[in-house]
N, C-alpha and C. Protein backbone atom coordinates (compact mmCIF):
# COMPACT_ATOMS: atom_id res chain seq x y z
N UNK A 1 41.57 -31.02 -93.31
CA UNK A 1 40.44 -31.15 -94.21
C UNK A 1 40.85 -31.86 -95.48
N UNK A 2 41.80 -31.60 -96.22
CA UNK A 2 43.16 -32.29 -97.57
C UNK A 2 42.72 -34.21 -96.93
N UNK A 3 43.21 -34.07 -95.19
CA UNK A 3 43.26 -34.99 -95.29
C UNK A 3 42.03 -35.85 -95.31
N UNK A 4 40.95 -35.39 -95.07
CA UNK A 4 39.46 -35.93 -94.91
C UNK A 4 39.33 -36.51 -96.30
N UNK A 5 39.47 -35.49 -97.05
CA UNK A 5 38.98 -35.28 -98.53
C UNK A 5 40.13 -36.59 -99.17
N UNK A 6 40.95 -36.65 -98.96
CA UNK A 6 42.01 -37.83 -99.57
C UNK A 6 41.22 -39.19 -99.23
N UNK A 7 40.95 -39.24 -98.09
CA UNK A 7 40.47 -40.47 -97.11
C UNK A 7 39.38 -40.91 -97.81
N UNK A 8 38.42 -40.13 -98.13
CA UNK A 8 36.88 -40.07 -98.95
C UNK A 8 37.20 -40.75 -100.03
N UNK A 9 38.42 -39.66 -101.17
CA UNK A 9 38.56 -40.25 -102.01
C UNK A 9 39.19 -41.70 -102.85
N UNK A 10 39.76 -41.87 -101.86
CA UNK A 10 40.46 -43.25 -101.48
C UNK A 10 39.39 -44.44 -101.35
N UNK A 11 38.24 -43.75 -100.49
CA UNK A 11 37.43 -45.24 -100.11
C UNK A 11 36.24 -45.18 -101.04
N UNK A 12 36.00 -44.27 -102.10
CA UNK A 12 34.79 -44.44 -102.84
C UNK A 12 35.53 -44.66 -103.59
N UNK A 13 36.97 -44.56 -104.37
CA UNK A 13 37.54 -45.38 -105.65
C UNK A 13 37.71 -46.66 -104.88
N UNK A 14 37.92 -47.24 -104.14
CA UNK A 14 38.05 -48.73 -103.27
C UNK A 14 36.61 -49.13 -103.60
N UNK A 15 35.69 -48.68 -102.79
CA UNK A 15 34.33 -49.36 -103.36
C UNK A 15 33.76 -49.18 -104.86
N UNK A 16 34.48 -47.94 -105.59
CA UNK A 16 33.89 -48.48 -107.25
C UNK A 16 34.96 -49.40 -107.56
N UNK A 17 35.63 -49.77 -106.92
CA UNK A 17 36.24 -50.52 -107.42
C UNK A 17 36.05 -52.40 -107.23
N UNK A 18 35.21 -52.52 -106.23
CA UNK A 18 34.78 -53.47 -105.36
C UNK A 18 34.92 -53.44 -104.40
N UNK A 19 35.63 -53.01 -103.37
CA UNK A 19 35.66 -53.51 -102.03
C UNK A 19 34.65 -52.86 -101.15
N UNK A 20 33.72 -54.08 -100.85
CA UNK A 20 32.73 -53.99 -100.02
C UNK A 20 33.08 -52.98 -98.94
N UNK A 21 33.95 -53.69 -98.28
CA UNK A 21 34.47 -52.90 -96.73
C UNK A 21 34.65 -51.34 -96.92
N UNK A 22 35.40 -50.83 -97.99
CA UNK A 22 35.35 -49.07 -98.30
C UNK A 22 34.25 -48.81 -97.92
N UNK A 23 33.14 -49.23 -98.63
CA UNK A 23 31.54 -48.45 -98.29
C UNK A 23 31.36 -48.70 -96.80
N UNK A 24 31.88 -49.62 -96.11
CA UNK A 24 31.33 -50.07 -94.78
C UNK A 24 32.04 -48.96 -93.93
N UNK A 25 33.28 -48.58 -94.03
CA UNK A 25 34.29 -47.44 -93.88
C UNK A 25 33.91 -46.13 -93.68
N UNK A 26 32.89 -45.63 -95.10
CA UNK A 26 32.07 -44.64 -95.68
C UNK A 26 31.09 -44.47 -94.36
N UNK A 27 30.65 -45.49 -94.11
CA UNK A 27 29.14 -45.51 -93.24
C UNK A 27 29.76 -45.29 -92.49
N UNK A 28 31.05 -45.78 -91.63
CA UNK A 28 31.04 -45.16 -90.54
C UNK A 28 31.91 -44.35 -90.05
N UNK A 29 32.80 -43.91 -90.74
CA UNK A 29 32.78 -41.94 -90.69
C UNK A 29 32.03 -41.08 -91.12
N UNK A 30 30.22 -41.57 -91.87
CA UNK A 30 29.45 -40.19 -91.82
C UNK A 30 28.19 -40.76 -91.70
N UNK A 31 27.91 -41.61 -91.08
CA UNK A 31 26.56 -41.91 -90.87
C UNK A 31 26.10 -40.96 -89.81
N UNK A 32 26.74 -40.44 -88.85
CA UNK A 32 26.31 -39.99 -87.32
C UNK A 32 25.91 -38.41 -88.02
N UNK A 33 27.30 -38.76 -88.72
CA UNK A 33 27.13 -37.16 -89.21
C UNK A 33 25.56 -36.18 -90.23
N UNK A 34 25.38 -37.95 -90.72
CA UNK A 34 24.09 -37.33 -91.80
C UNK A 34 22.73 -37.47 -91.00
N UNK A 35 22.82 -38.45 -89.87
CA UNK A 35 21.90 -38.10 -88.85
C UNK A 35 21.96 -36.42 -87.78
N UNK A 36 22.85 -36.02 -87.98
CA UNK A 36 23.10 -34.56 -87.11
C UNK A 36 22.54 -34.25 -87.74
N UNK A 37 23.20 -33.89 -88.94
CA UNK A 37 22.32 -32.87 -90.22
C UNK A 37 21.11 -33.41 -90.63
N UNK A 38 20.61 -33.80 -90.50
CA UNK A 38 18.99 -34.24 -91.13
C UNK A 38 18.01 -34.07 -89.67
N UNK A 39 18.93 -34.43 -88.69
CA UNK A 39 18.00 -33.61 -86.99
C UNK A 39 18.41 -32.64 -86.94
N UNK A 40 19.43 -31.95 -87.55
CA UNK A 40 19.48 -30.44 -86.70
C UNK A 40 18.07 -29.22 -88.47
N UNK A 41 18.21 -30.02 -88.85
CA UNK A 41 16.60 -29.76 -89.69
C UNK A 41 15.53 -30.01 -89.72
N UNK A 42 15.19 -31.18 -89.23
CA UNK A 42 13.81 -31.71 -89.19
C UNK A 42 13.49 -31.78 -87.88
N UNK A 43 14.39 -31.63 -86.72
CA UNK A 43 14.25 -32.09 -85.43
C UNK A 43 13.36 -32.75 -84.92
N UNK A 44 13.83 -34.05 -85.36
CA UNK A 44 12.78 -35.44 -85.17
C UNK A 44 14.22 -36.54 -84.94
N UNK A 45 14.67 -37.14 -84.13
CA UNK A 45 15.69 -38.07 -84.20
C UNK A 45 15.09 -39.72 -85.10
N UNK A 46 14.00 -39.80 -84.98
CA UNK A 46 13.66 -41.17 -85.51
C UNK A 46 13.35 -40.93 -87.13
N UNK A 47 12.99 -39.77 -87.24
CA UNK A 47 13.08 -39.15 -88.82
C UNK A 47 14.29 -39.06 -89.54
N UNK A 48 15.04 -38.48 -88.45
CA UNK A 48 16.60 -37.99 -88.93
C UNK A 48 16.97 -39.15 -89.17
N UNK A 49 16.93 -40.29 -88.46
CA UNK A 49 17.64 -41.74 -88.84
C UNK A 49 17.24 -42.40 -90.03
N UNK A 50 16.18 -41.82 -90.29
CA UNK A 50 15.44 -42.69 -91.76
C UNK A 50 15.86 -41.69 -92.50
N UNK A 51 16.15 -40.62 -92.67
CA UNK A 51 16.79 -39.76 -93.46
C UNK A 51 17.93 -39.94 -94.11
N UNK A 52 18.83 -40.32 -93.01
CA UNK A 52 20.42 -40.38 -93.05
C UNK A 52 20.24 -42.09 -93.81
N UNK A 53 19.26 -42.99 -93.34
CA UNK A 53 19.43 -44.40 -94.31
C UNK A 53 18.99 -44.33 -95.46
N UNK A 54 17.90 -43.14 -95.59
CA UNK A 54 17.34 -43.26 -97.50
C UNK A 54 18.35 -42.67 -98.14
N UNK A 55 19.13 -41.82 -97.58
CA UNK A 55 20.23 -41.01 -98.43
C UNK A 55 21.49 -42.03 -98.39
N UNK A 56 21.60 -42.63 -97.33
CA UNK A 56 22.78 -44.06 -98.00
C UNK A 56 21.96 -44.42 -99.11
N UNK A 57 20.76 -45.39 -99.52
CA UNK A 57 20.25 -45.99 -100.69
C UNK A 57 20.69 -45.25 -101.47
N UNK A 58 20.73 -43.58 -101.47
CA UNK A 58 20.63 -42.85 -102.47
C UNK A 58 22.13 -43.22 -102.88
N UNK A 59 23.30 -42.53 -101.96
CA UNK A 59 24.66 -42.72 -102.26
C UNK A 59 24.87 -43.87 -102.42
N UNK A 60 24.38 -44.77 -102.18
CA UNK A 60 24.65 -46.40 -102.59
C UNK A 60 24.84 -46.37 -104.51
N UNK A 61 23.58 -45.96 -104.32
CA UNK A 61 23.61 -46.24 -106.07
C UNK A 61 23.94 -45.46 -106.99
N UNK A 62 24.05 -44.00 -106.20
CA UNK A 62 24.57 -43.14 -107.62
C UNK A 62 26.29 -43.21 -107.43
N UNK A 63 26.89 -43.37 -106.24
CA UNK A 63 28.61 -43.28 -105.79
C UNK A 63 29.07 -43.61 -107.08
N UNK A 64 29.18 -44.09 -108.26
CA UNK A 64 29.35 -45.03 -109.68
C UNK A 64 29.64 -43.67 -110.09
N UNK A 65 28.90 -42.93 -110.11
CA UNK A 65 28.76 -41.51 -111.25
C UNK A 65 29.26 -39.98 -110.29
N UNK A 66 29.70 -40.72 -109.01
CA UNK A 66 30.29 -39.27 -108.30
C UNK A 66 31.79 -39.27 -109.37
N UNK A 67 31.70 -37.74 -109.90
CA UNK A 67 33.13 -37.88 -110.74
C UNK A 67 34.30 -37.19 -109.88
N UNK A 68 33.95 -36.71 -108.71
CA UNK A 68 34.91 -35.86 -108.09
C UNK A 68 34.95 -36.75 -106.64
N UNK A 69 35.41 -38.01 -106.38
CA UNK A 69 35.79 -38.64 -105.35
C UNK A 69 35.67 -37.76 -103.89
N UNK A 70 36.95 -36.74 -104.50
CA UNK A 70 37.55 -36.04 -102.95
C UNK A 70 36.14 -35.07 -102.13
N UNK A 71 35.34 -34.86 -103.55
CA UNK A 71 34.28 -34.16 -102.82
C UNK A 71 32.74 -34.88 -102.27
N UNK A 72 32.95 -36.12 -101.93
CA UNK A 72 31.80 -37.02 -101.36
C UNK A 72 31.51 -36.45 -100.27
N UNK A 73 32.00 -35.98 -98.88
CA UNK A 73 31.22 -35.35 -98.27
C UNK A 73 30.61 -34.12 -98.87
N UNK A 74 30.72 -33.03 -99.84
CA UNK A 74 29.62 -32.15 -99.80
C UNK A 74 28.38 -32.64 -100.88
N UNK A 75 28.84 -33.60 -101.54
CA UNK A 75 28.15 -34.70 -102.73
C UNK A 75 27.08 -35.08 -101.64
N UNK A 76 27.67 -35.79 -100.57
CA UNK A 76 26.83 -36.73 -99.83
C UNK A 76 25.92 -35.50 -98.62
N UNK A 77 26.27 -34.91 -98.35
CA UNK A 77 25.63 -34.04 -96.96
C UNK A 77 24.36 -33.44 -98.01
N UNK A 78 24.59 -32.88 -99.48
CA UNK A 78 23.73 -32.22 -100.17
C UNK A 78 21.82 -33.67 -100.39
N UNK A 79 22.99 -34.52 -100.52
CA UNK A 79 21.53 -35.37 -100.93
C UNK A 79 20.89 -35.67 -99.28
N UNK A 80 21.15 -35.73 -98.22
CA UNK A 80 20.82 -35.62 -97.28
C UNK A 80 19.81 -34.23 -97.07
N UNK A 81 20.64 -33.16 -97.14
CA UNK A 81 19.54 -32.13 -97.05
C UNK A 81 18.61 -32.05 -97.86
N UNK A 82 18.78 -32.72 -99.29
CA UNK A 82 17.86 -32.68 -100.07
C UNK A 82 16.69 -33.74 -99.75
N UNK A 83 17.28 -35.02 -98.84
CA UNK A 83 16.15 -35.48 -98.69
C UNK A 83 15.26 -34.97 -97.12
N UNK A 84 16.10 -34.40 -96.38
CA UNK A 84 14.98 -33.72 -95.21
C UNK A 84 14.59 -32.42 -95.69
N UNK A 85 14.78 -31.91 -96.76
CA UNK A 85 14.13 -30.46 -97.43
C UNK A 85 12.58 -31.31 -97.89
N UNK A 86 12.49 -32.62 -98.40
CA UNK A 86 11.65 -32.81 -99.21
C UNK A 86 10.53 -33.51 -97.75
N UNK A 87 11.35 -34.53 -96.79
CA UNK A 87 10.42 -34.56 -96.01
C UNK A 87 9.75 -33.46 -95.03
N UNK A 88 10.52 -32.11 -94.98
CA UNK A 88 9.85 -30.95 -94.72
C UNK A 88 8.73 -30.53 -95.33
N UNK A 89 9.02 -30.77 -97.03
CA UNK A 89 7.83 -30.35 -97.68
C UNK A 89 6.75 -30.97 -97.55
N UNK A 90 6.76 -32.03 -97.27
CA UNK A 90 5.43 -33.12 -97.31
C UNK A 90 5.10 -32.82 -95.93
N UNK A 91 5.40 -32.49 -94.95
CA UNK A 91 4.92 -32.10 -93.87
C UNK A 91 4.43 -30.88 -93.62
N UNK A 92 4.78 -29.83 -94.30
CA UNK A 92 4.00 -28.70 -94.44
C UNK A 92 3.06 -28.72 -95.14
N UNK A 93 2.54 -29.87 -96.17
CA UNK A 93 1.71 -30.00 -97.14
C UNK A 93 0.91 -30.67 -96.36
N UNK A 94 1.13 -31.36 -95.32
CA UNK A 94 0.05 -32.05 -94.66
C UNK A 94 -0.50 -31.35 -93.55
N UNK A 95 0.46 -30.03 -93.03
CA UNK A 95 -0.04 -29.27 -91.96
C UNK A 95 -1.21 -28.04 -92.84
N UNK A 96 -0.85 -27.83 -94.20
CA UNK A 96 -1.84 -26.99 -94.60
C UNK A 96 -3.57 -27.69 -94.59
N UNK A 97 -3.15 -29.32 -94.76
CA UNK A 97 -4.28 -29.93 -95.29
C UNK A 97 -5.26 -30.32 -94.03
N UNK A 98 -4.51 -29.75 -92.87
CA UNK A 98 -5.30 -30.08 -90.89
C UNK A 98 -5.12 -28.54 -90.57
N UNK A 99 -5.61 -28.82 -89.82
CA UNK A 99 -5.57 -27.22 -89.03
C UNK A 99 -4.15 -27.30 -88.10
N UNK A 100 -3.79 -25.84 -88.14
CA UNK A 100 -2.43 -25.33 -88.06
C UNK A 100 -2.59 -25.31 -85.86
N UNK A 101 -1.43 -25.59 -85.59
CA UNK A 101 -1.53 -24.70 -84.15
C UNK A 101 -0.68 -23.31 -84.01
N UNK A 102 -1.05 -22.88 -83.48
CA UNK A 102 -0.55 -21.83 -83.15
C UNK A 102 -0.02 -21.53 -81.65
N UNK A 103 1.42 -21.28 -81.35
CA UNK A 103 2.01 -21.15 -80.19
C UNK A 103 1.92 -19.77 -80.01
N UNK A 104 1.10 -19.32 -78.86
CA UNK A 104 0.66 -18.16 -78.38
C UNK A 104 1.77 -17.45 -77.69
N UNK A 105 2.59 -16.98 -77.59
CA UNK A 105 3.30 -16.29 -77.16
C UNK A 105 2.86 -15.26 -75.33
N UNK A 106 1.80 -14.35 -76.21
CA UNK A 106 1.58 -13.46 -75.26
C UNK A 106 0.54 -14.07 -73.91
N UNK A 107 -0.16 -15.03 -74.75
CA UNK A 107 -1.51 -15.40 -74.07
C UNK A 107 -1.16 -16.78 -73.12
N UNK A 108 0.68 -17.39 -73.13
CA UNK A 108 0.86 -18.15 -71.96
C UNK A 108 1.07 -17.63 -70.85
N UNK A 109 1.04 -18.79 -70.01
CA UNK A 109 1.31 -18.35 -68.39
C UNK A 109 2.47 -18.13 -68.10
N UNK A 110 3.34 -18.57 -68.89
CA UNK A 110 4.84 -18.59 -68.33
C UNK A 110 5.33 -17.21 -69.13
N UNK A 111 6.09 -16.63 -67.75
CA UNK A 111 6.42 -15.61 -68.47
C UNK A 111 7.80 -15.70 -68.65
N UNK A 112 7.87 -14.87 -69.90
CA UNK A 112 9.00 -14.28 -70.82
C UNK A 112 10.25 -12.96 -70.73
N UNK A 113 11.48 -13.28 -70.40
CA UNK A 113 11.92 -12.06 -70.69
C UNK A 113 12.24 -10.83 -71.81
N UNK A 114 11.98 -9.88 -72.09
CA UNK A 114 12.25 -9.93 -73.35
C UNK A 114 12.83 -10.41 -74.30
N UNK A 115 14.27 -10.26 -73.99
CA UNK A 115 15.11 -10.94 -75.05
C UNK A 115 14.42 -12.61 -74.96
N UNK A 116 13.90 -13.36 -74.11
CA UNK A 116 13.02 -14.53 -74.71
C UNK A 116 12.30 -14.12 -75.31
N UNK A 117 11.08 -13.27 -75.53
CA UNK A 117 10.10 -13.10 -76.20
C UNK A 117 10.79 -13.03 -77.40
N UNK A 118 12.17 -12.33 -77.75
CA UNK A 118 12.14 -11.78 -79.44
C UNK A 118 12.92 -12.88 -79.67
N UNK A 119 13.67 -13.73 -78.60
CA UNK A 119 13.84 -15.07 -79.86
C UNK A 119 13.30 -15.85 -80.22
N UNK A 120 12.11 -15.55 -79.50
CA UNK A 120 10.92 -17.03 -79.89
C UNK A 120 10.08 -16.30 -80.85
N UNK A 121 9.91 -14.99 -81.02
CA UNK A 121 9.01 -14.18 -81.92
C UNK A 121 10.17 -14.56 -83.39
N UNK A 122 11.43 -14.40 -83.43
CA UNK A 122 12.33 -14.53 -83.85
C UNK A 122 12.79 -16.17 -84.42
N UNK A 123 12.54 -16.76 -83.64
CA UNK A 123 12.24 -18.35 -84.30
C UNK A 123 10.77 -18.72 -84.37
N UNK A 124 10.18 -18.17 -84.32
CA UNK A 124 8.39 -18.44 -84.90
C UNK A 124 8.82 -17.83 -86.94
N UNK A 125 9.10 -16.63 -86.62
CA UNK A 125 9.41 -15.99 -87.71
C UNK A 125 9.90 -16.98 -89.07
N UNK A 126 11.80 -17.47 -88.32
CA UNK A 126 12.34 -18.39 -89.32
C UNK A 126 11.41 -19.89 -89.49
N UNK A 127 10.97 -19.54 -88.85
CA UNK A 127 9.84 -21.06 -89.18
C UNK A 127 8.81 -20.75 -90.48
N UNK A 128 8.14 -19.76 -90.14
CA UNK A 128 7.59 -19.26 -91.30
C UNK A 128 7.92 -19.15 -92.37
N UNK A 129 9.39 -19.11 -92.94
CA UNK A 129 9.77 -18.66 -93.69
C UNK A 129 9.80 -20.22 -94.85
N UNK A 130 9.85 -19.73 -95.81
CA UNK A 130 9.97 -20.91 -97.22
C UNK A 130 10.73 -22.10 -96.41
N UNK A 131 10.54 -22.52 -96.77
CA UNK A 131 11.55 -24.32 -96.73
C UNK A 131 12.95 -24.13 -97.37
N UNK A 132 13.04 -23.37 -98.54
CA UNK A 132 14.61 -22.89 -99.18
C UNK A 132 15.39 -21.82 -98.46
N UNK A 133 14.57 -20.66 -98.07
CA UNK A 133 14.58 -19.58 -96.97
C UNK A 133 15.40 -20.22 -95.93
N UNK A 134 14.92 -21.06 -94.86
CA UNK A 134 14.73 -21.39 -93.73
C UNK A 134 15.92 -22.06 -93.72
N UNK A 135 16.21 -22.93 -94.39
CA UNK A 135 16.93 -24.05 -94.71
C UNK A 135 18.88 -22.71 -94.83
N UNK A 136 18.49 -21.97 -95.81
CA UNK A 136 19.99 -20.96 -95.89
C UNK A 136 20.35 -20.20 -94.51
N UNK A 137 18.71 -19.23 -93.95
CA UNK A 137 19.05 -19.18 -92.62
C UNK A 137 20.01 -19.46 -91.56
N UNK A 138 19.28 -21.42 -91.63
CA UNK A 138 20.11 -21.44 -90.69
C UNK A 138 21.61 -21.95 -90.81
N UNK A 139 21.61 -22.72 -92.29
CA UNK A 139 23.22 -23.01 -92.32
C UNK A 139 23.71 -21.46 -92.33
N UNK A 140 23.43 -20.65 -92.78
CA UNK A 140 24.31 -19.23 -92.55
C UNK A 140 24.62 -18.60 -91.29
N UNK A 141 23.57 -18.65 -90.23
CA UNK A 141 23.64 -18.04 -89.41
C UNK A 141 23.70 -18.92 -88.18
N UNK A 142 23.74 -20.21 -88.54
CA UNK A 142 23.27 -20.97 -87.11
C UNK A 142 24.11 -21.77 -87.36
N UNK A 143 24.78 -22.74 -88.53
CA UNK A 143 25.96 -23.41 -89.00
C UNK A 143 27.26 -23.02 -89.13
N UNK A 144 26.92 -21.10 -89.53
CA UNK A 144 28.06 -20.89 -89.72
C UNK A 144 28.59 -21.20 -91.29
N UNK A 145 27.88 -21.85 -92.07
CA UNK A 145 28.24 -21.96 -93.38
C UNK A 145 28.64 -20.58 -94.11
N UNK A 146 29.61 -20.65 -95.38
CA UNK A 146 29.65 -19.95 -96.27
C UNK A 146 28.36 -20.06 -97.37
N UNK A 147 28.48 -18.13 -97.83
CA UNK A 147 27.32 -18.72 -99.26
C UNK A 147 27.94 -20.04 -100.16
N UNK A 148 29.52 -19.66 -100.35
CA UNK A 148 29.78 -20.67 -101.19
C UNK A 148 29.84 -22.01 -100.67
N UNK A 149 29.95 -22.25 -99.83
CA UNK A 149 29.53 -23.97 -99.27
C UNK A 149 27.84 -24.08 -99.04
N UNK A 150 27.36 -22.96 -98.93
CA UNK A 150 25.54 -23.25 -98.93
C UNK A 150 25.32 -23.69 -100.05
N UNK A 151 26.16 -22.77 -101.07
CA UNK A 151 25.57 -23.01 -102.75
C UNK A 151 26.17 -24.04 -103.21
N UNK A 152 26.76 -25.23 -102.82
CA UNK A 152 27.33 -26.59 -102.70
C UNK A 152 26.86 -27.39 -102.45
N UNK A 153 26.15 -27.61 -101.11
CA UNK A 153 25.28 -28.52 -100.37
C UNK A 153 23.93 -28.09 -100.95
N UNK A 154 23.88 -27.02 -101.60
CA UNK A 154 22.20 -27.00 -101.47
C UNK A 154 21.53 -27.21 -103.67
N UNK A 155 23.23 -27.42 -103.94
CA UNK A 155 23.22 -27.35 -105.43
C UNK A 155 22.80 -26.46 -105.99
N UNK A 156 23.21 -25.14 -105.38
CA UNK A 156 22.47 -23.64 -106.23
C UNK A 156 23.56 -23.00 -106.51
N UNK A 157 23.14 -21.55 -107.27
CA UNK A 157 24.74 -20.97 -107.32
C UNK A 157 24.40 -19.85 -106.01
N UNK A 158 25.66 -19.45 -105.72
CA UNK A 158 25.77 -18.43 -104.81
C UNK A 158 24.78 -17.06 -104.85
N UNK A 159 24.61 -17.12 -106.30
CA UNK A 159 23.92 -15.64 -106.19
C UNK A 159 22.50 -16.12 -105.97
N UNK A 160 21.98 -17.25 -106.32
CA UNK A 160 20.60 -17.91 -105.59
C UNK A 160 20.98 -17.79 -104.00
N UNK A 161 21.74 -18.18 -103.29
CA UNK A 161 21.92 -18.57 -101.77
C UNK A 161 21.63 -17.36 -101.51
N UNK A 162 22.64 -15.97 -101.99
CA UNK A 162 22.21 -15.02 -101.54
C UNK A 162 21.16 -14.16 -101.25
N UNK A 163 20.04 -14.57 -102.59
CA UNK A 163 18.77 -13.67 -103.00
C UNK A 163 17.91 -14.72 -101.77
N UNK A 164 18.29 -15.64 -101.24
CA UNK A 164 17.32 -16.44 -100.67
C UNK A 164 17.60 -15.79 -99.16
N UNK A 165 19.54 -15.63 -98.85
CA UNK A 165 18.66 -14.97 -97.61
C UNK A 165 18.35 -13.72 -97.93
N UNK A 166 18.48 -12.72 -98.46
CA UNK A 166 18.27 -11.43 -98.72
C UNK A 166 16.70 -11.43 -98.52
N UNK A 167 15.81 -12.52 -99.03
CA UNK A 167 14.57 -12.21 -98.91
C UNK A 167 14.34 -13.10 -97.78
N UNK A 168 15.09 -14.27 -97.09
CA UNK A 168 14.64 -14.20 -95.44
C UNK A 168 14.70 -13.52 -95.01
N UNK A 169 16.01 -11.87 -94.89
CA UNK A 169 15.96 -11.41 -93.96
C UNK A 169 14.75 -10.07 -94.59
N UNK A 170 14.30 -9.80 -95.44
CA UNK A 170 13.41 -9.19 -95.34
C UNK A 170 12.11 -9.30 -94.92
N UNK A 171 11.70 -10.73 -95.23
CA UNK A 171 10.58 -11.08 -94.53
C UNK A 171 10.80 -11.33 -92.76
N UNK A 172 11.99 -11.86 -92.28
CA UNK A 172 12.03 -11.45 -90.73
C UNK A 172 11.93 -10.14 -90.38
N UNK A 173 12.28 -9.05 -90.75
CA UNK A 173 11.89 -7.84 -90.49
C UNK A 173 10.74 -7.49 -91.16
N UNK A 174 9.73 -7.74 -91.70
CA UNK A 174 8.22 -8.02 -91.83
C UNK A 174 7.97 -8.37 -90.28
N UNK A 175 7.95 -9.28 -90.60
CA UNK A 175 7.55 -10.36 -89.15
C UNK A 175 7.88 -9.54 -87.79
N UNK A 176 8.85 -9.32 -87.86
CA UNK A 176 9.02 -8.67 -86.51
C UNK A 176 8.69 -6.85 -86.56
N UNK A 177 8.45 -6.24 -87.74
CA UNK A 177 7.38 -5.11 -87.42
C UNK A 177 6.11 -5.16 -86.83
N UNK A 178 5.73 -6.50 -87.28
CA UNK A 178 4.01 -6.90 -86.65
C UNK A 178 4.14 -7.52 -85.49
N UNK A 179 5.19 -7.50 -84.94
CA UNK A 179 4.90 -8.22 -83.29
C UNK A 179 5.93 -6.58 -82.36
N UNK A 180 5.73 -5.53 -83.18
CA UNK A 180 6.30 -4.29 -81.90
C UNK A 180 7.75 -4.57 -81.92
N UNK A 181 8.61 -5.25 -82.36
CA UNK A 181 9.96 -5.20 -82.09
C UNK A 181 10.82 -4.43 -83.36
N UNK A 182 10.21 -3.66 -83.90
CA UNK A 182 11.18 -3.22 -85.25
C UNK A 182 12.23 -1.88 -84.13
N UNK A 183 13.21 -1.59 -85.15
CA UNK A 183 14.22 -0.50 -84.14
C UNK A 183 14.34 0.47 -84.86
């Protein structure tokens, strides 16, 4: 990881420094990567790709004022999530402004085993949940992230990361009292 972080820092002092090719370098040890992360959130691949290119524009022009070189990947992965957090928001703003669907659970034909039913009752749930919520969720529990690398990428402090899931997981256990699965 020392050595990732050297490599980073090496090629964004190369490109503030001029050399074109560093940034070309940049793009391609994390372009794939800021497309993962921007689909494994928005799960849209043709979104995720315009994601991962508005957030190059972005790192294009601010890289000048990154003062900590070695830390461009969590510099760079943060403005990424920050920009599929925001195209999340505009899409929930446009689903309030149409009528919502609703995935029926009980009332399909295909049937469910339990443990399917409570992970889909269970990912209906984290869907519901805030856009900041949702977003800690799943780097915590589905990434595997630390609070302190959530509160990095997501530019908060830790004791925000925490209160955010503390109140996802209270509202999932909401949620799942009203669908019969509480224990």
């Amino acid at each position: 990881m020392k050595t990732d972080q050297s490599i980073d820092e090496k090629l964004v002092e190369a490109y503030k420094a001029g050399d074109k090719k560093a940034l070309a370098e940049l793009v391609k040890r994390w372009h794939k990567s800021f497309c993962d992360k921007a689909y494994w959130l928005v799960k849209d691949k043709d979104v995720a790709k315009d994601i991962a290119q508005d957030s190059w524009a972005i790192i294009i022009n601010k890289i000048a004022h990154l003062k900590e070189p070695k830390q461009f990947k969590y510099w760079a992965f943060r403005i990424v999530c920050n920009k599929a957090t925001d195209w999340l928001r505009l899409q929930s703003k446009k689903r309030r402004n149409t009528l919502e669907y609703e995935v029926e659970i009980q009332g399909d034909e295909t049937k469910y085993s339990e443990n399917d039913q409570l992970k889909l009752i269970l990912l209906k749930g984290v869907n519901e949940l805030p856009i900041n919520q949702k977003t800690i969720v799943r780097l915590f529990y589905i990434e595997s992230y630390s609070l302190k690398q959530i509160s990095d990428l997501q530019d908060i402090s830790i004791g925000t990361a925490k209160s955010r899931l503390f109140h996802a997981r209270e509202k999932l256990k909401t949620i799942l009292k009203h669908t019969d699965y509480e224990n």
